[in-house]
PDB file of N, CA and C in Angstrom:
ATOM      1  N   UNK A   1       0.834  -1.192   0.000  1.00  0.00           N
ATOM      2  CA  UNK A   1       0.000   0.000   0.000  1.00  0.00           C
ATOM      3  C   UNK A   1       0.873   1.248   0.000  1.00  0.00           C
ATOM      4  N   UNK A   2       1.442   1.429   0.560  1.00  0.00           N
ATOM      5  CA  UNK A   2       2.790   2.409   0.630  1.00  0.00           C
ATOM      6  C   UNK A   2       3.300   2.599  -0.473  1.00  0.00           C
ATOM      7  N   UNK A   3       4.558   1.623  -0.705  1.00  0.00           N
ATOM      8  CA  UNK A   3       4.436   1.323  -2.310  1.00  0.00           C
ATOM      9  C   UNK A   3       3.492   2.498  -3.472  1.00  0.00           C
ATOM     10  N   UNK A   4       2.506   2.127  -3.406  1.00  0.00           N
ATOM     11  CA  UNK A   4       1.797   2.609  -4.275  1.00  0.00           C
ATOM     12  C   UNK A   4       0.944   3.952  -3.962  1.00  0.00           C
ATOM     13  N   UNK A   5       1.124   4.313  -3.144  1.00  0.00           N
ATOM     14  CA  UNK A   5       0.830   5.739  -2.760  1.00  0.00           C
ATOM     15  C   UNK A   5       2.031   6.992  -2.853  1.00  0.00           C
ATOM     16  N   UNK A   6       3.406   6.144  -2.890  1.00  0.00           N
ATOM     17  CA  UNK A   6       4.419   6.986  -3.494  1.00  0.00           C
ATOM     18  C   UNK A   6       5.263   6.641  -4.571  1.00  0.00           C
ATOM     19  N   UNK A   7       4.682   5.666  -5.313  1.00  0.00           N
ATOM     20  CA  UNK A   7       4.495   5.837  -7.160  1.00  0.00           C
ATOM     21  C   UNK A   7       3.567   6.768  -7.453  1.00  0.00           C
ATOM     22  N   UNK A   8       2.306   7.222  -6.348  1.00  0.00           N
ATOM     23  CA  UNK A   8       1.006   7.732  -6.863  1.00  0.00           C
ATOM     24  C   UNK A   8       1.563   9.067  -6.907  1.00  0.00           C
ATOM     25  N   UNK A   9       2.534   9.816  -5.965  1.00  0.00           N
ATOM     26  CA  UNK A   9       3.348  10.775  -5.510  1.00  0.00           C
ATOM     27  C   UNK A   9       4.167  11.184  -6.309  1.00  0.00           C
ATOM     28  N   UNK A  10       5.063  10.209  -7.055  1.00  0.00           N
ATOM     29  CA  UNK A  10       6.001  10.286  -7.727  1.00  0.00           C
ATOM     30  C   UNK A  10       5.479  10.587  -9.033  1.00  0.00           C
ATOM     31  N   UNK A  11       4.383  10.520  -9.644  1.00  0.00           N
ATOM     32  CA  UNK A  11       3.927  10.610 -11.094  1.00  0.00           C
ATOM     33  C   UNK A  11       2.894  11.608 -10.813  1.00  0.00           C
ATOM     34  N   UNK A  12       2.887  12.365  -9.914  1.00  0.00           N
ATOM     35  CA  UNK A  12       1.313  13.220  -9.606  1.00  0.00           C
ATOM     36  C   UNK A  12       3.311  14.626  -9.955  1.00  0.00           C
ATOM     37  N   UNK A  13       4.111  14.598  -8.924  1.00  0.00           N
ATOM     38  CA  UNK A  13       5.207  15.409  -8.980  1.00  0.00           C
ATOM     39  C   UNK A  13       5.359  15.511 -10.606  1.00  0.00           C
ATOM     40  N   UNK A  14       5.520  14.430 -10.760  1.00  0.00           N
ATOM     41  CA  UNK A  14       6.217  14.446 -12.430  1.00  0.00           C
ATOM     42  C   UNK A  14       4.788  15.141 -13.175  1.00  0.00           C
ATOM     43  N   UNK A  15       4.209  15.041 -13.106  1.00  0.00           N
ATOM     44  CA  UNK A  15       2.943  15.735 -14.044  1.00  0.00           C
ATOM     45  C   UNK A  15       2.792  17.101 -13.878  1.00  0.00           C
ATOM     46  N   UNK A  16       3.059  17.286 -12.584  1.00  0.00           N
ATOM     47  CA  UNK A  16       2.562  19.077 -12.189  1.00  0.00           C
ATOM     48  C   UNK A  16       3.848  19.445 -12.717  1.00  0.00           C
ATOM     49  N   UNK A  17       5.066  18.965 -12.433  1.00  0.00           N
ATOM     50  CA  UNK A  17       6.332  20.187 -13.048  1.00  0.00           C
ATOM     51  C   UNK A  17       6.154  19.589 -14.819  1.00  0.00           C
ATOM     52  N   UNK A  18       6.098  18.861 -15.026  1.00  0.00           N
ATOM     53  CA  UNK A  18       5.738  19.132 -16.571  1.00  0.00           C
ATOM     54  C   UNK A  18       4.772  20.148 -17.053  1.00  0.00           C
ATOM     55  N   UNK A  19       3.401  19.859 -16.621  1.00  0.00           N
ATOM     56  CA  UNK A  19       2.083  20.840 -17.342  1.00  0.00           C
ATOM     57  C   UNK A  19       2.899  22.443 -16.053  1.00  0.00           C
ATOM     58  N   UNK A  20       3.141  22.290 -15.354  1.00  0.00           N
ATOM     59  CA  UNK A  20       4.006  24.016 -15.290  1.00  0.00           C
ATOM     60  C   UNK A  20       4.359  24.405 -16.210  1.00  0.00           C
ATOM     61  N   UNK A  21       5.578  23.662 -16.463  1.00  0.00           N
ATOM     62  CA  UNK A  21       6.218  24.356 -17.428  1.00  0.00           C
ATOM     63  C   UNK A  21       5.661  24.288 -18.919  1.00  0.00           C
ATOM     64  N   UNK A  22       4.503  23.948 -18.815  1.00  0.00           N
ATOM     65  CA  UNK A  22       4.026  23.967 -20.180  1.00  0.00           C
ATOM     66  C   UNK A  22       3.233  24.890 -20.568  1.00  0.00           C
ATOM     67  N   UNK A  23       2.692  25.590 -19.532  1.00  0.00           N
ATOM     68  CA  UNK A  23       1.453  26.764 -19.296  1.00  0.00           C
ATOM     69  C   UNK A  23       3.019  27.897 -19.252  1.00  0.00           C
ATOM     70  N   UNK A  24       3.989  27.878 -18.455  1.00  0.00           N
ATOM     71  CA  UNK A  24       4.635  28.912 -18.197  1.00  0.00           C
ATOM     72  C   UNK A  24       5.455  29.058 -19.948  1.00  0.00           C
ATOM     73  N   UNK A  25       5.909  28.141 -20.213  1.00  0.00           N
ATOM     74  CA  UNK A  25       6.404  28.170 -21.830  1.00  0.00           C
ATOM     75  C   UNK A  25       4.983  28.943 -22.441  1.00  0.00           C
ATOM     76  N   UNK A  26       3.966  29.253 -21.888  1.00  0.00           N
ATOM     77  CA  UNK A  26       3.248  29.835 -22.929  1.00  0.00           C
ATOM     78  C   UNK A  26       2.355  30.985 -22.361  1.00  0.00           C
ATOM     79  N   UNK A  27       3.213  31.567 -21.015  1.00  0.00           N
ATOM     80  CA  UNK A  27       3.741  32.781 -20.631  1.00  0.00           C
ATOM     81  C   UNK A  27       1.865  33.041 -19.594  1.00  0.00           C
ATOM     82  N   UNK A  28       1.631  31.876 -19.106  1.00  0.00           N
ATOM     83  CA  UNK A  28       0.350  31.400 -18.170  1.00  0.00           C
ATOM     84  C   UNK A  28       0.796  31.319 -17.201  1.00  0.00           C
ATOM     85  N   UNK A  29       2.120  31.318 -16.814  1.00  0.00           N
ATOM     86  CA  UNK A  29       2.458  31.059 -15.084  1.00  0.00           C
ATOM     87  C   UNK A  29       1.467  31.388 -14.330  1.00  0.00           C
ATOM     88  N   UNK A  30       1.328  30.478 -13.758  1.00  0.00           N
ATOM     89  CA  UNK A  30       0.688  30.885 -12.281  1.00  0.00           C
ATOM     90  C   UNK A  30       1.406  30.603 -10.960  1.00  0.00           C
ATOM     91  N   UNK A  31       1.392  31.475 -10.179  1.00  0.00           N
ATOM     92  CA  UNK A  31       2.229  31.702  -8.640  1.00  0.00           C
ATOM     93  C   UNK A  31       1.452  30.296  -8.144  1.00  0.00           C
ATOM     94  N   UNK A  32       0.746  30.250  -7.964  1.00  0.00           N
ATOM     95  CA  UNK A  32       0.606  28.826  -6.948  1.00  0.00           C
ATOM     96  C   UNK A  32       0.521  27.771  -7.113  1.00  0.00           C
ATOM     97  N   UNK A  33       1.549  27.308  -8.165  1.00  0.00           N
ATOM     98  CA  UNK A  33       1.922  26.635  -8.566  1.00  0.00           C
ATOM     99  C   UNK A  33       3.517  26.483  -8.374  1.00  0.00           C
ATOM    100  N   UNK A  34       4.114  27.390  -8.087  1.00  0.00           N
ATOM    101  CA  UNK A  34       5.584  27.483  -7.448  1.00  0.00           C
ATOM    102  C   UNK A  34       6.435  27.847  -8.886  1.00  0.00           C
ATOM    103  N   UNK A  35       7.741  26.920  -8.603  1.00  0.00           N
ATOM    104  CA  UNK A  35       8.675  26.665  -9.990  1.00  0.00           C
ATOM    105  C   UNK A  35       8.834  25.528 -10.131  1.00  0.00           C
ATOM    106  N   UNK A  36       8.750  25.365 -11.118  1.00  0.00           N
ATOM    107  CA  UNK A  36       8.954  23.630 -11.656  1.00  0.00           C
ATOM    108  C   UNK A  36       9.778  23.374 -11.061  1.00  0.00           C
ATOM    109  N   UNK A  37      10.684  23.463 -10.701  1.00  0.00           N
ATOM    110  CA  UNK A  37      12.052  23.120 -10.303  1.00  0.00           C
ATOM    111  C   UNK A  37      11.659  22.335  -8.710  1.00  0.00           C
ATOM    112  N   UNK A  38      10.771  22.811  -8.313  1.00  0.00           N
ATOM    113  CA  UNK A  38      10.407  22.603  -7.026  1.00  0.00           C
ATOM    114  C   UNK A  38       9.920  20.653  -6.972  1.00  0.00           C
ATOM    115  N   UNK A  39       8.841  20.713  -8.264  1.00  0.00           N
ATOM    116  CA  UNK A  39       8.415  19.449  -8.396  1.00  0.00           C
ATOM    117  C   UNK A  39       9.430  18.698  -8.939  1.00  0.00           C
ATOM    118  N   UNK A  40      10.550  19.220 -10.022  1.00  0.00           N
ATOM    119  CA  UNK A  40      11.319  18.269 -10.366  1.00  0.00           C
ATOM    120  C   UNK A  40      12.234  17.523  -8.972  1.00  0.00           C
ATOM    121  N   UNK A  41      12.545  18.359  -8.289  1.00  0.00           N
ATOM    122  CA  UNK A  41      13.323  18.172  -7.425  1.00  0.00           C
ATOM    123  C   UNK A  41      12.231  16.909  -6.465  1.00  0.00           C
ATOM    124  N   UNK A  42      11.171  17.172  -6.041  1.00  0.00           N
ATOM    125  CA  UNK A  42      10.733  16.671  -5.282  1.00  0.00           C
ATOM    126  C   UNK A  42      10.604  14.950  -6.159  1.00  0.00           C
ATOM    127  N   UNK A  43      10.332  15.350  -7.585  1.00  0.00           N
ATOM    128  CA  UNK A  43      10.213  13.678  -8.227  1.00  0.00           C
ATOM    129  C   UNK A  43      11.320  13.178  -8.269  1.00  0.00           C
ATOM    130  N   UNK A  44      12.334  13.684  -8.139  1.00  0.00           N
ATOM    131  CA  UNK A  44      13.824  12.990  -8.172  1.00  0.00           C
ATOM    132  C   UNK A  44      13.946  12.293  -6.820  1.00  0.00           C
ATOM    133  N   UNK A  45      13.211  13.287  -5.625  1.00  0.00           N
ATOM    134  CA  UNK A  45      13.515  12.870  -4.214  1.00  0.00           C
ATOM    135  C   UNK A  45      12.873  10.873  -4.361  1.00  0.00           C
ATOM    136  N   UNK A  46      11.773  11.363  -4.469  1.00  0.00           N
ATOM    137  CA  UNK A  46      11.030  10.074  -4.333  1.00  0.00           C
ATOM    138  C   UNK A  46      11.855   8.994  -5.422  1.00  0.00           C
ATOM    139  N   UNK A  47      12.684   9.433  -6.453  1.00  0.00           N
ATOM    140  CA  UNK A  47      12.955   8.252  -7.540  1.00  0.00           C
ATOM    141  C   UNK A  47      14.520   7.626  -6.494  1.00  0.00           C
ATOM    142  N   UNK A  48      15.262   8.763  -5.532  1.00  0.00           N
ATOM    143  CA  UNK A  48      15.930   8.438  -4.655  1.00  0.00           C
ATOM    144  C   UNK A  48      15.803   7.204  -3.994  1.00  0.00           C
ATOM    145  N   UNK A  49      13.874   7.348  -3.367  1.00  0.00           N
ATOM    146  CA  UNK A  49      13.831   6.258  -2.265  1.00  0.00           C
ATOM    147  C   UNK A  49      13.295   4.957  -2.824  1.00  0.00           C
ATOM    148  N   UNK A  50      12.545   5.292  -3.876  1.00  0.00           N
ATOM    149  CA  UNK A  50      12.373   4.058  -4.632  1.00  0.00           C
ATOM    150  C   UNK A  50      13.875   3.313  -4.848  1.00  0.00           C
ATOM    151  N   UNK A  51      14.666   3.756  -5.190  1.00  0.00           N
ATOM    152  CA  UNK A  51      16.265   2.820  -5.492  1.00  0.00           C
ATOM    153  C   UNK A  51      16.779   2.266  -3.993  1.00  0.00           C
ATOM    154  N   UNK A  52      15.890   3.252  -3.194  1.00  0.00           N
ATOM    155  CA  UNK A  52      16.802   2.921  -1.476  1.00  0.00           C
ATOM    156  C   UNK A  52      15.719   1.582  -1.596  1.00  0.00           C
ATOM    157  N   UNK A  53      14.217   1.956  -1.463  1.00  0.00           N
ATOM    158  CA  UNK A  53      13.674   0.177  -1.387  1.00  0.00           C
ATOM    159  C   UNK A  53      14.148  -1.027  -2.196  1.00  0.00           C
ATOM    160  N   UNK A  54      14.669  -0.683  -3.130  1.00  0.00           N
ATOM    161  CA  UNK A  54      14.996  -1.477  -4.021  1.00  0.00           C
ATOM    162  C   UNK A  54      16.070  -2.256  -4.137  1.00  0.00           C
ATOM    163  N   UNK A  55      17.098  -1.380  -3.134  1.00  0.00           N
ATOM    164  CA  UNK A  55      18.273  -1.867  -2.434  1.00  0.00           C
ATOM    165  C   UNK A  55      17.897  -2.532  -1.359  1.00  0.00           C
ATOM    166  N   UNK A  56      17.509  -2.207  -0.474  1.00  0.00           N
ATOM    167  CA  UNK A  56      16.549  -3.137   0.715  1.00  0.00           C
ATOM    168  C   UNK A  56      15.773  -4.564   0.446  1.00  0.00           C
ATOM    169  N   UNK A  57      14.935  -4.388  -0.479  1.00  0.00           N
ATOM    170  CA  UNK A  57      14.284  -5.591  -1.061  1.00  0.00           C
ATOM    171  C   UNK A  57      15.602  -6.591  -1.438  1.00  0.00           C
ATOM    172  N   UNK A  58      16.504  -6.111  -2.411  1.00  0.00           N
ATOM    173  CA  UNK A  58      17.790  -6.692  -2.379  1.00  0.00           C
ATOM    174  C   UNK A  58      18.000  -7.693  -1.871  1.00  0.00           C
ATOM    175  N   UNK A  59      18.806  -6.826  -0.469  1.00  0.00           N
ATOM    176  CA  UNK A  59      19.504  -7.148   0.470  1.00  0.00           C
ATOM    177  C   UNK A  59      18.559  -8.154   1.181  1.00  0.00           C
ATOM    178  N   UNK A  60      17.268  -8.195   1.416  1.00  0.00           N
ATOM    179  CA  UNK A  60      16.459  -9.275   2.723  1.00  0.00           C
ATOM    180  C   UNK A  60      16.852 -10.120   1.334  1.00  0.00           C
ATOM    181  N   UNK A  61      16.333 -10.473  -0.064  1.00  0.00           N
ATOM    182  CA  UNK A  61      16.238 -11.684  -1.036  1.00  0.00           C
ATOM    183  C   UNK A  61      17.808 -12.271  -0.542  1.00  0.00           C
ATOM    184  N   UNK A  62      18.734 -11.870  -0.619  1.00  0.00           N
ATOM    185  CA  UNK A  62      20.087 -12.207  -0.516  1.00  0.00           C
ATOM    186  C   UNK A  62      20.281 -12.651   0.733  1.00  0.00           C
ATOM    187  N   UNK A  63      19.685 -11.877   1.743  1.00  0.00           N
ATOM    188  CA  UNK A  63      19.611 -12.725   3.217  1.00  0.00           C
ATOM    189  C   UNK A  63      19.019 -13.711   3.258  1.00  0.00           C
ATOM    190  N   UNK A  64      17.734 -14.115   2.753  1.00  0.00           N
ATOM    191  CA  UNK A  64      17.061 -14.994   2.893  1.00  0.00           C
ATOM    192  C   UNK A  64      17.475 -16.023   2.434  1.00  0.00           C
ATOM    193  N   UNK A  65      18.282 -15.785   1.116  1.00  0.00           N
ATOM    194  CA  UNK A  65      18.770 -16.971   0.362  1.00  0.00           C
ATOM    195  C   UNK A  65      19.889 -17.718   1.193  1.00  0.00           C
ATOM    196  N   UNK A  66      20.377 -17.021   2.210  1.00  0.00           N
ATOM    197  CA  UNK A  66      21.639 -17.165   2.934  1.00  0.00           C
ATOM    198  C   UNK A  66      20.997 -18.036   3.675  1.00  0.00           C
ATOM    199  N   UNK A  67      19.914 -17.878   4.958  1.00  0.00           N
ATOM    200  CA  UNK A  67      19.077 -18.388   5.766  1.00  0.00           C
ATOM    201  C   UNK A  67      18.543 -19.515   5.867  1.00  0.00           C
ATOM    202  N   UNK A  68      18.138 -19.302   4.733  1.00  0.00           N
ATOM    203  CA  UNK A  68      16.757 -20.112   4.385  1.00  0.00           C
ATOM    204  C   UNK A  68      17.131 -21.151   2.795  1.00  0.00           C
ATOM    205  N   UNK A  69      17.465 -20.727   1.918  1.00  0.00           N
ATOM    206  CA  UNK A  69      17.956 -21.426   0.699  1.00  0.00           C
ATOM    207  C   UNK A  69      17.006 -20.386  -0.336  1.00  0.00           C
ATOM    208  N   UNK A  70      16.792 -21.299  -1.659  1.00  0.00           N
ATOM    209  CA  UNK A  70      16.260 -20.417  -2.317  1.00  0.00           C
ATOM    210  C   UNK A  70      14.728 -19.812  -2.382  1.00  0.00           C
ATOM    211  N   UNK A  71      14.285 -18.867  -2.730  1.00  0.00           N
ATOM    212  CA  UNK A  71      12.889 -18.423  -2.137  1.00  0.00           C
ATOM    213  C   UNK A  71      11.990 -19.327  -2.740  1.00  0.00           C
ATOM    214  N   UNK A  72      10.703 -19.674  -2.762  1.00  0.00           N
ATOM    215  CA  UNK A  72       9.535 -20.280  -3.436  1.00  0.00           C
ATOM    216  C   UNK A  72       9.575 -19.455  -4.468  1.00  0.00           C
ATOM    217  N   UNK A  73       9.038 -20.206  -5.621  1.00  0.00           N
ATOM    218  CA  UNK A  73       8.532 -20.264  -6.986  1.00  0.00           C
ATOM    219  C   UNK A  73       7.469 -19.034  -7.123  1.00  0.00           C
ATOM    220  N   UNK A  74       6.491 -19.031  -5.610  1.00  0.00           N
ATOM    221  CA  UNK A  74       5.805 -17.829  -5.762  1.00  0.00           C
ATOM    222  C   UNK A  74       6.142 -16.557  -5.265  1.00  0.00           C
ATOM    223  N   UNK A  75       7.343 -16.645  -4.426  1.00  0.00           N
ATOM    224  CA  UNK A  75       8.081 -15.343  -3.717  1.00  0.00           C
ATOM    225  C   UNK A  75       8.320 -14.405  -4.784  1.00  0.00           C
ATOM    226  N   UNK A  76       9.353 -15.608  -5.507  1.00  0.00           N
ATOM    227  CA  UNK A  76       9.918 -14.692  -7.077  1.00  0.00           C
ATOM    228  C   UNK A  76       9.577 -13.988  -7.750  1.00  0.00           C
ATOM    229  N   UNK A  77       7.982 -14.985  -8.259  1.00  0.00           N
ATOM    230  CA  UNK A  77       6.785 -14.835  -9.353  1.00  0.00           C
ATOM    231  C   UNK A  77       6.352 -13.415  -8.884  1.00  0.00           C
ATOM    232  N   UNK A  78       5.863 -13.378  -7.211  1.00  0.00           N
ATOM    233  CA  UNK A  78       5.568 -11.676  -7.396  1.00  0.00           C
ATOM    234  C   UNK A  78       6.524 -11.070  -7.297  1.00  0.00           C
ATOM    235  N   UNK A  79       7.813 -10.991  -6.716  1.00  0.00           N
ATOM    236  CA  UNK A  79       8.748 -10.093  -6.922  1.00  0.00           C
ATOM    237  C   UNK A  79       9.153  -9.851  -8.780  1.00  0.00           C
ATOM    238  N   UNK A  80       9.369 -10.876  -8.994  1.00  0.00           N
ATOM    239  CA  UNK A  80       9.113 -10.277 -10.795  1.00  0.00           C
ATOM    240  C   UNK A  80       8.336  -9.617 -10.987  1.00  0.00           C
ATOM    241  N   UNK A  81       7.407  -9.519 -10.747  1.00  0.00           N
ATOM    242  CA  UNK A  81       5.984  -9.240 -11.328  1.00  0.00           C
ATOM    243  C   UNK A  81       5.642  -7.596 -10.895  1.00  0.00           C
ATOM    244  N   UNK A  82       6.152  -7.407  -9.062  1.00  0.00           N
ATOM    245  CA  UNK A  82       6.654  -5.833  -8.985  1.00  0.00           C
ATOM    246  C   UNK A  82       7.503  -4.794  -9.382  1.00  0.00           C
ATOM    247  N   UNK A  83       8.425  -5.837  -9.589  1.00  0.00           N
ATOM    248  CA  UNK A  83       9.957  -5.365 -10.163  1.00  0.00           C
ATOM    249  C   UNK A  83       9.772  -4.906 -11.538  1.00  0.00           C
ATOM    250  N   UNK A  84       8.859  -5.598 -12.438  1.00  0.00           N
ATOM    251  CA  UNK A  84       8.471  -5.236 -13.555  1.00  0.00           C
ATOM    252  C   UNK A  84       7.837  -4.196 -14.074  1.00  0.00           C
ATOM    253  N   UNK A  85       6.842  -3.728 -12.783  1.00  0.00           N
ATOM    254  CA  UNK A  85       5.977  -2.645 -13.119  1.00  0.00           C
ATOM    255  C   UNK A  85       7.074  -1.719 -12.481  1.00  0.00           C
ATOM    256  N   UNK A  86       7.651  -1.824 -11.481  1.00  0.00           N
ATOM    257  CA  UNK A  86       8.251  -0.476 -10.988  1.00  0.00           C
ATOM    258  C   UNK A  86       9.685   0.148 -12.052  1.00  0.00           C
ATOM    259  N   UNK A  87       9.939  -1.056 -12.273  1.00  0.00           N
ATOM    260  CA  UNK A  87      11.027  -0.397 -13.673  1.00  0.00           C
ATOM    261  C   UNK A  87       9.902   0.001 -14.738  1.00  0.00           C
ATOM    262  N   UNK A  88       8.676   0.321 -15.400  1.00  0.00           N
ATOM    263  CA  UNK A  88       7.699   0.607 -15.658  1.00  0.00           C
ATOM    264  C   UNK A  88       7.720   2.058 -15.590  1.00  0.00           C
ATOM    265  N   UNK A  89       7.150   1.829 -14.690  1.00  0.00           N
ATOM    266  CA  UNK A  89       6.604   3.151 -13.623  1.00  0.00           C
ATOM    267  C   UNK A  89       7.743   4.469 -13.904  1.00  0.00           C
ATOM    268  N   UNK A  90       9.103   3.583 -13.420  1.00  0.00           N
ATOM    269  CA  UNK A  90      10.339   4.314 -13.102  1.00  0.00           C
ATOM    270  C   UNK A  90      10.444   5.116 -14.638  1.00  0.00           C
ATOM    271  N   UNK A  91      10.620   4.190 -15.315  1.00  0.00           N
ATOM    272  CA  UNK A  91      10.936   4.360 -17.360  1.00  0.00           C
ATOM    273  C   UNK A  91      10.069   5.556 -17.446  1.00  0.00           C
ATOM    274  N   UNK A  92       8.744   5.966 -17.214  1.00  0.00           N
ATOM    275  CA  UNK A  92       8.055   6.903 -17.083  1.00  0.00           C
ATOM    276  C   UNK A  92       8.416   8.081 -16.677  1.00  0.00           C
ATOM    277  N   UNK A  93       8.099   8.035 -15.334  1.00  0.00           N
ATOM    278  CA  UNK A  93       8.534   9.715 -14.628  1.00  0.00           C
ATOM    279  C   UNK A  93      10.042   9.824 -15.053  1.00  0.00           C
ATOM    280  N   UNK A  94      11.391   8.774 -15.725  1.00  0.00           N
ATOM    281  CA  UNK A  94      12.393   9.232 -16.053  1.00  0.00           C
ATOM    282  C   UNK A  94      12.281   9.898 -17.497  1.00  0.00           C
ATOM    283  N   UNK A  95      10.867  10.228 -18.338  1.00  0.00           N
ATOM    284  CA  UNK A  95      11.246  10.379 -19.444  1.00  0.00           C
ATOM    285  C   UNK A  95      10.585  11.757 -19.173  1.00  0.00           C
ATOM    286  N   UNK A  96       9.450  11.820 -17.806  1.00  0.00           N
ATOM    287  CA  UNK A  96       9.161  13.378 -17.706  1.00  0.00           C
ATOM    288  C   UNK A  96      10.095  14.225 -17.325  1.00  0.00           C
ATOM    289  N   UNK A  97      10.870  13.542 -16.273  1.00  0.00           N
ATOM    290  CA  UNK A  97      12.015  14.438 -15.915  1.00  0.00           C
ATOM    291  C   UNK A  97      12.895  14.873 -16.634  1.00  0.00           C
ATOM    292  N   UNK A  98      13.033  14.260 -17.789  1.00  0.00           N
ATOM    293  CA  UNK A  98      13.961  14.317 -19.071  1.00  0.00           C
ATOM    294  C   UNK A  98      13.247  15.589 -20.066  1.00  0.00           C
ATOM    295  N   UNK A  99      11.823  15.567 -20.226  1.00  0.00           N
ATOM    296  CA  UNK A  99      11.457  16.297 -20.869  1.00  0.00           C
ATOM    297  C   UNK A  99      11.306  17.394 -20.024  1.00  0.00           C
ATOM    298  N   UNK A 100      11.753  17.832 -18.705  1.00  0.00           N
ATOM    299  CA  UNK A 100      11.571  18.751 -17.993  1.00  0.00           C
ATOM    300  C   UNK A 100      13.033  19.739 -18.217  1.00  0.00           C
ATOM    301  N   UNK A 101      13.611  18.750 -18.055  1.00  0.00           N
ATOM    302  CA  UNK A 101      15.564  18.959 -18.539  1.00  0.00           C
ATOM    303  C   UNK A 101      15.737  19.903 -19.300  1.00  0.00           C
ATOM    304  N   UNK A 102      14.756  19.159 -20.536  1.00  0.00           N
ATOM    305  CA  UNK A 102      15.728  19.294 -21.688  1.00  0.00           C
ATOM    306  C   UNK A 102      14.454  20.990 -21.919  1.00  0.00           C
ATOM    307  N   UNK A 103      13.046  21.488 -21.334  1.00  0.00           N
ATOM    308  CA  UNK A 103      12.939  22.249 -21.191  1.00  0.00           C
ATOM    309  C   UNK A 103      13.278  23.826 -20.647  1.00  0.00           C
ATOM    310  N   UNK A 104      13.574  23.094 -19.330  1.00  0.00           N
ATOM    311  CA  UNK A 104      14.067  24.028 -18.427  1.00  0.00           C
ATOM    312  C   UNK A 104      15.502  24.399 -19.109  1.00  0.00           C
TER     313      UNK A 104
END
C-alpha cells in the first residue's frame, strides 16, 4: 500500500512540473503553482527512495537466500511481477524528468 501511494506521488510530482512548465512556456504562469524546479526536485527525491527500497528488497532476497535457501517459486513470481511494473513506472517519470531537462 505504501508502495503505491508513493508511485502515486512520484507521477502526480512528475505531471505538475511538466504541465508548469508547459502553461509557463506559454507565458500562463501561475504563482501557486511554485517553480517547476520545485516538483522536479521533489520527483527525483522520491525516484531516490524508490532505489533505497529497491536496495533493501535486495539485500532481505540475498539474506534470505543465505538463511533459508532459495525463495519459493511464488516469492519470485511476485517479486518479478513488482519489479516489472516499478522499472515501468520508473521508465516513465524518467522520461518526464527528461522532458523537464531538456525544457528548463
Amino acid at each position: 500500500m505504501e508502495e503505491s501511494r508513493k508511485r502515486a506521488d512520484r507521477e502526480l510530482c512528475g505531471r505538475l512540473f511538466f504541465l508548469y512548465n508547459f502553461f509557463r512556456e506559454r507565458g500562463e504562469e501561475n504563482e501557486e503553482l511554485g517553480r517547476a524546479d520545485i516538483f522536479a526536485k521533489l520527483s527525483g527525491e522520491e525516484m531516490r527512495h524508490v532505489d533505497k527500497l529497491h536496495a533493501k528488497v535486495s539485500e532481505l532476497i540475498s539474506r534470505y537466500r543465505q538463511t533459508q535457501g532459495e525463495p519459493t517459486a511464488g516469492m519470485l513470481a511476485i517479486y518479478d511481477y513488482l519489479h516489472e511494473q516499478q522499472i515501468e513506472n520508473a521508465m516513465r517519470v524518467k522520461v518526464k524528468q527528461r522532458m523537464y531537462e531538456e525544457a528548463a
